[in-house]
C-alpha atoms as a PDB file:
ATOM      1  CA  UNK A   1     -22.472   7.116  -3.660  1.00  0.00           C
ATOM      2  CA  UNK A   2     -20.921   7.259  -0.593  1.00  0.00           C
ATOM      3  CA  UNK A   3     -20.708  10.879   1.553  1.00  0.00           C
ATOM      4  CA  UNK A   4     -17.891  12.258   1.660  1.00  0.00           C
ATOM      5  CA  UNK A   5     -15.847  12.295   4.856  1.00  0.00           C
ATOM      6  CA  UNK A   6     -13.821  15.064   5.782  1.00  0.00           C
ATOM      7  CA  UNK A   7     -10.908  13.263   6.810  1.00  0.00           C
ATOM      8  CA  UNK A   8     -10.545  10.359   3.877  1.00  0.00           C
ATOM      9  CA  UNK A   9      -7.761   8.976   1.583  1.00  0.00           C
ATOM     10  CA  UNK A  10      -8.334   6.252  -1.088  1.00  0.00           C
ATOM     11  CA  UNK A  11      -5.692   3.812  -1.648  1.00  0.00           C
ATOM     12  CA  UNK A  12      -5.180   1.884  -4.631  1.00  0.00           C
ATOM     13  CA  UNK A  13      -2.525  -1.217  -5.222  1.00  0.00           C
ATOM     14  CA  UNK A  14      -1.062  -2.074  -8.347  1.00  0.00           C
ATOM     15  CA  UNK A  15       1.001  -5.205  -7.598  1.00  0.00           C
ATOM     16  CA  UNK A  16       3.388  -6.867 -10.298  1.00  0.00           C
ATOM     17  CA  UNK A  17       6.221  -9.694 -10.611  1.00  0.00           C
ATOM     18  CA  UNK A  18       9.133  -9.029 -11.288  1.00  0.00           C
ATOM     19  CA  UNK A  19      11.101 -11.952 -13.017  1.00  0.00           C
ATOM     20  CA  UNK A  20      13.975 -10.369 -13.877  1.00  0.00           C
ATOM     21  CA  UNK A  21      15.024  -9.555 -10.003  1.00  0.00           C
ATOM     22  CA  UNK A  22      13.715 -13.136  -8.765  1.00  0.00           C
ATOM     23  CA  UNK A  23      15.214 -17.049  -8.302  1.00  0.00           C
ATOM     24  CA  UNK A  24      12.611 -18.815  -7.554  1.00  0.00           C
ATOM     25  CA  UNK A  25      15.429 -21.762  -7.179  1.00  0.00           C
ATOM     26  CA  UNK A  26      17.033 -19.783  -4.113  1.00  0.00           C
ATOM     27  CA  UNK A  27      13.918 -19.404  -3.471  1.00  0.00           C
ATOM     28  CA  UNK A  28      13.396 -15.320  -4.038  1.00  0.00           C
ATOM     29  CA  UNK A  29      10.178 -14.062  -5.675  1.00  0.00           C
ATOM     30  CA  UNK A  30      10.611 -10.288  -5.687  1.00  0.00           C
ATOM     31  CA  UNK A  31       7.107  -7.867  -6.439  1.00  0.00           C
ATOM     32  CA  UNK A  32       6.667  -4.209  -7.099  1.00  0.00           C
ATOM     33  CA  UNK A  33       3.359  -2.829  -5.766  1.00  0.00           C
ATOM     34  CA  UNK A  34       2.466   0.775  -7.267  1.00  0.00           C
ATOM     35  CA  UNK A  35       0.328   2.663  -4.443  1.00  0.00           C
ATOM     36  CA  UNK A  36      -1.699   5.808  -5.396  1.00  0.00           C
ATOM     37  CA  UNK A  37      -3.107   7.780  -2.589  1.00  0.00           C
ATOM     38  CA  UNK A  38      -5.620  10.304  -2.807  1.00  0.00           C
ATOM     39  CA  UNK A  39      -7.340  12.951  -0.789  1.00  0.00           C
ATOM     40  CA  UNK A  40     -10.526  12.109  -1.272  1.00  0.00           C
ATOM     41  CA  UNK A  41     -11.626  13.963   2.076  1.00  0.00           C
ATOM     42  CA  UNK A  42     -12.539  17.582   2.751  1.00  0.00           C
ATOM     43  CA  UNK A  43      -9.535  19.144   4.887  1.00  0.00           C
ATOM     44  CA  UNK A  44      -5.642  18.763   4.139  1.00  0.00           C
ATOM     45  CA  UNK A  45      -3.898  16.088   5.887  1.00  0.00           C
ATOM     46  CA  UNK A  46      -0.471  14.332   6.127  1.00  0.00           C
ATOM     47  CA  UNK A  47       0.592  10.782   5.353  1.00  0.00           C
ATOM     48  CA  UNK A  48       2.930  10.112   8.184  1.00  0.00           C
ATOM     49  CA  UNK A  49       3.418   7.142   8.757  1.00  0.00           C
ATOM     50  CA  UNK A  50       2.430   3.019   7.352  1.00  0.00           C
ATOM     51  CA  UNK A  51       1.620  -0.531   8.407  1.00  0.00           C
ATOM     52  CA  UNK A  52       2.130  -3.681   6.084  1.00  0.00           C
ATOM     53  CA  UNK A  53       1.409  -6.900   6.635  1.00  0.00           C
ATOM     54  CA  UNK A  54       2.721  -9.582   4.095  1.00  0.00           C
ATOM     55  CA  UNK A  55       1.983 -13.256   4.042  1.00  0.00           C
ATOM     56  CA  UNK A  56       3.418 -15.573   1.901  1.00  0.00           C
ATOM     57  CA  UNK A  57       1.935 -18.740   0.478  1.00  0.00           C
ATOM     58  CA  UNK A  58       3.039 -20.870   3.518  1.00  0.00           C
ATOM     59  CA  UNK A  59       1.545 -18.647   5.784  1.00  0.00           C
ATOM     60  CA  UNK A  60       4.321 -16.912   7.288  1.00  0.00           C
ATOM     61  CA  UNK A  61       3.665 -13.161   8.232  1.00  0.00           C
ATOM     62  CA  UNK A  62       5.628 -10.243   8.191  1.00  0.00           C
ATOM     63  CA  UNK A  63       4.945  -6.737   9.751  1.00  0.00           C
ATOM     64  CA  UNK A  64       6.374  -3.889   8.747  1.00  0.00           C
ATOM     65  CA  UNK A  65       6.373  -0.133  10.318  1.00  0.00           C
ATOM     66  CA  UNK A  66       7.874   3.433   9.263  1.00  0.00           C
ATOM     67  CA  UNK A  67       7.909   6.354   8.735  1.00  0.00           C
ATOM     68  CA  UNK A  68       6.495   7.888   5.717  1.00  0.00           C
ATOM     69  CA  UNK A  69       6.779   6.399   2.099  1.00  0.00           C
ATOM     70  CA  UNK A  70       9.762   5.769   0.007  1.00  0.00           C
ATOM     71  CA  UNK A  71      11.331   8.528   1.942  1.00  0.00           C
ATOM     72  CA  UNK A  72       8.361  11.198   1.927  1.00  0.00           C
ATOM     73  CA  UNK A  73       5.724  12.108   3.972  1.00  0.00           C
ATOM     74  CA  UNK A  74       3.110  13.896   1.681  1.00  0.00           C
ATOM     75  CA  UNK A  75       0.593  16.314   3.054  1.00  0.00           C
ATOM     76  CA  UNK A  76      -2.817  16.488   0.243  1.00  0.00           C
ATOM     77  CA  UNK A  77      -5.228  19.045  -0.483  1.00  0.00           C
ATOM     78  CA  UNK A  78      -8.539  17.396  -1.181  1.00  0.00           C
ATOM     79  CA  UNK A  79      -8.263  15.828  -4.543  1.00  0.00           C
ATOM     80  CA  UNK A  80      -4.518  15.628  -4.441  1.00  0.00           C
ATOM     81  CA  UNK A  81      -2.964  12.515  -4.970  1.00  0.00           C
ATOM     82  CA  UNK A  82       0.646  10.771  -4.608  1.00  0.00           C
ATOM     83  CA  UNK A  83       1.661   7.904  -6.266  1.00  0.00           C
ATOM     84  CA  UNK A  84       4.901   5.646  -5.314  1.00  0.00           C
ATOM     85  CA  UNK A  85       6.095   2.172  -6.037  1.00  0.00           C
ATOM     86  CA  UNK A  86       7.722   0.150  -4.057  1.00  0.00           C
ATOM     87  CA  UNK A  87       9.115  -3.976  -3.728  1.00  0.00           C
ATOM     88  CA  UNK A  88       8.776  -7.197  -1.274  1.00  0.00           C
ATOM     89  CA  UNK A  89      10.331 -10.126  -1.800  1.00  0.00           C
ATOM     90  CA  UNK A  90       9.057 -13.300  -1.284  1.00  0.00           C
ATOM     91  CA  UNK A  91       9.865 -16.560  -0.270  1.00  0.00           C
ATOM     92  CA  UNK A  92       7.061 -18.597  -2.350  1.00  0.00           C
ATOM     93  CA  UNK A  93       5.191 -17.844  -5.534  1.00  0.00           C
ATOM     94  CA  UNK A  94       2.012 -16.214  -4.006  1.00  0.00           C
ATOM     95  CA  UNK A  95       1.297 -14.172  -0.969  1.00  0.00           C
ATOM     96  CA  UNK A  96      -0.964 -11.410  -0.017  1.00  0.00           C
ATOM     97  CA  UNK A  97      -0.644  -7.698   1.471  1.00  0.00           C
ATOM     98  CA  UNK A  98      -2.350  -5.352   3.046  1.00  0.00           C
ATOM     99  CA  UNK A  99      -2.414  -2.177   5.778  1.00  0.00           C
ATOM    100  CA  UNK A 100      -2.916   1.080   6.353  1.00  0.00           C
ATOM    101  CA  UNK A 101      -1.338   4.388   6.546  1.00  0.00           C
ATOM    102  CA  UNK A 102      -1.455   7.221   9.638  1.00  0.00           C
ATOM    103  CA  UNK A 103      -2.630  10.633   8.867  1.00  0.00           C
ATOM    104  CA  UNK A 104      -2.786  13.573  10.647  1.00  0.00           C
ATOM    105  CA  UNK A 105      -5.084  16.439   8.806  1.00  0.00           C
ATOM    106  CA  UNK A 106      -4.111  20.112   9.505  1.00  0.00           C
ATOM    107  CA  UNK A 107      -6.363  20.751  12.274  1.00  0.00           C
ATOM    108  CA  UNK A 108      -4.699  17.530  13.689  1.00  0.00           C
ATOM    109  CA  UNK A 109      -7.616  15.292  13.297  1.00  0.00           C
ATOM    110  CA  UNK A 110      -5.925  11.612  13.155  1.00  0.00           C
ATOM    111  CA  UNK A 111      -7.362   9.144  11.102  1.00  0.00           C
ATOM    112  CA  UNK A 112      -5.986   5.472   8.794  1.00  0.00           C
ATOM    113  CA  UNK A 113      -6.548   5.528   5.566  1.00  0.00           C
ATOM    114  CA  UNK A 114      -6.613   1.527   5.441  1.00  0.00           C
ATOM    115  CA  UNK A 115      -5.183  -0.731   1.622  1.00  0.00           C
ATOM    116  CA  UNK A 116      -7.252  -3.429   0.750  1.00  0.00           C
ATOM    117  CA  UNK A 117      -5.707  -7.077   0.744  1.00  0.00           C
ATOM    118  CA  UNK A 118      -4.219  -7.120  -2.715  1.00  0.00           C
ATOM    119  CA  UNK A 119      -2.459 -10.632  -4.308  1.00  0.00           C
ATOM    120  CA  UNK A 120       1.149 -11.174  -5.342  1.00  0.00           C
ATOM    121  CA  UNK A 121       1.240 -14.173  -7.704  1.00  0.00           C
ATOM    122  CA  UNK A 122       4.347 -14.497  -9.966  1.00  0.00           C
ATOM    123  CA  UNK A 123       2.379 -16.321 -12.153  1.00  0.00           C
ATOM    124  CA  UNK A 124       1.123 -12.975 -14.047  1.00  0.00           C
ATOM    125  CA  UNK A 125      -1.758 -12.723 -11.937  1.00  0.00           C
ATOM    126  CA  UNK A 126      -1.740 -10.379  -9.321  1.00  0.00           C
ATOM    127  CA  UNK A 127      -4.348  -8.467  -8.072  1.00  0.00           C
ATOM    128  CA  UNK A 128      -5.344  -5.279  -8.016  1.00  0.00           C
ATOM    129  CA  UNK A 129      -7.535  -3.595  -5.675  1.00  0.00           C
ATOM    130  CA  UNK A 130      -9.096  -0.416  -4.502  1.00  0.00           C
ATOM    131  CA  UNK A 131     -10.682   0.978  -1.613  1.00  0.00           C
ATOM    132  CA  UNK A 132     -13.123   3.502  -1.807  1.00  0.00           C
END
């Protein structure tokens, strides 16, 4: 097991297609991704801020920066967790995604609390991953 770190969040990914938003003849694949994020440190800190980075199939990358999550920017007590869900779409059947969010704790310790590469496939497929 793994010491604990006083400044730590776990992300997890919980990607899934969604066929009834998509046209793959257009083409549009769109995904839903479920992210829970937990407090796995020792102090209190604040989600502030996220990175994506989203590849599709042909290899074309996009970045994406903001604020917060879905409108909120959660501050944990160890052990807390908040869960969200969000959507990409895609140009291609497949693609990958991955990045990281910015905390800040209370005593203003910054840290990333990084998501693991997880897989979109609109084939049923898609990947989930964790990061511990």
């Amino acid at each position: 097991m793994w010491p604990m770190s006083r400044y730590q969040f776990t992300c997890e990914a919980e990607p899934q297609y969604v066929p009834e938003q998509s046209d793959p003849q257009a083409p549009l694949y769109l995904f839903a991704y479920t992210i829970t994020i937990r407090n796995s440190g020792e102090v209190a800190a604040q989600l502030v801020a996220r990175h994506w980075e989203i590849e599709d199939a042909r290899g074309q990358t996009q970045q994406v920066d903001g604020l917060g999550v879905v409108g909120h920017q959660p501050l944990l007590q160890p052990g807390q967790s908040f869960r969200y869900s969000s959507s990409v779409p895609l140009r291609t059947p497949m693609g990958l995604m991955s990045g990281h969010f910015f905390c800040v704790a209370v005593d203003g310790q910054r840290f990333e609390a990084p998501v693991a590469a997880f897989v979109l496939r609109a084939d049923g497929e898609a990947g989930r991953s964790s990061l511990h």
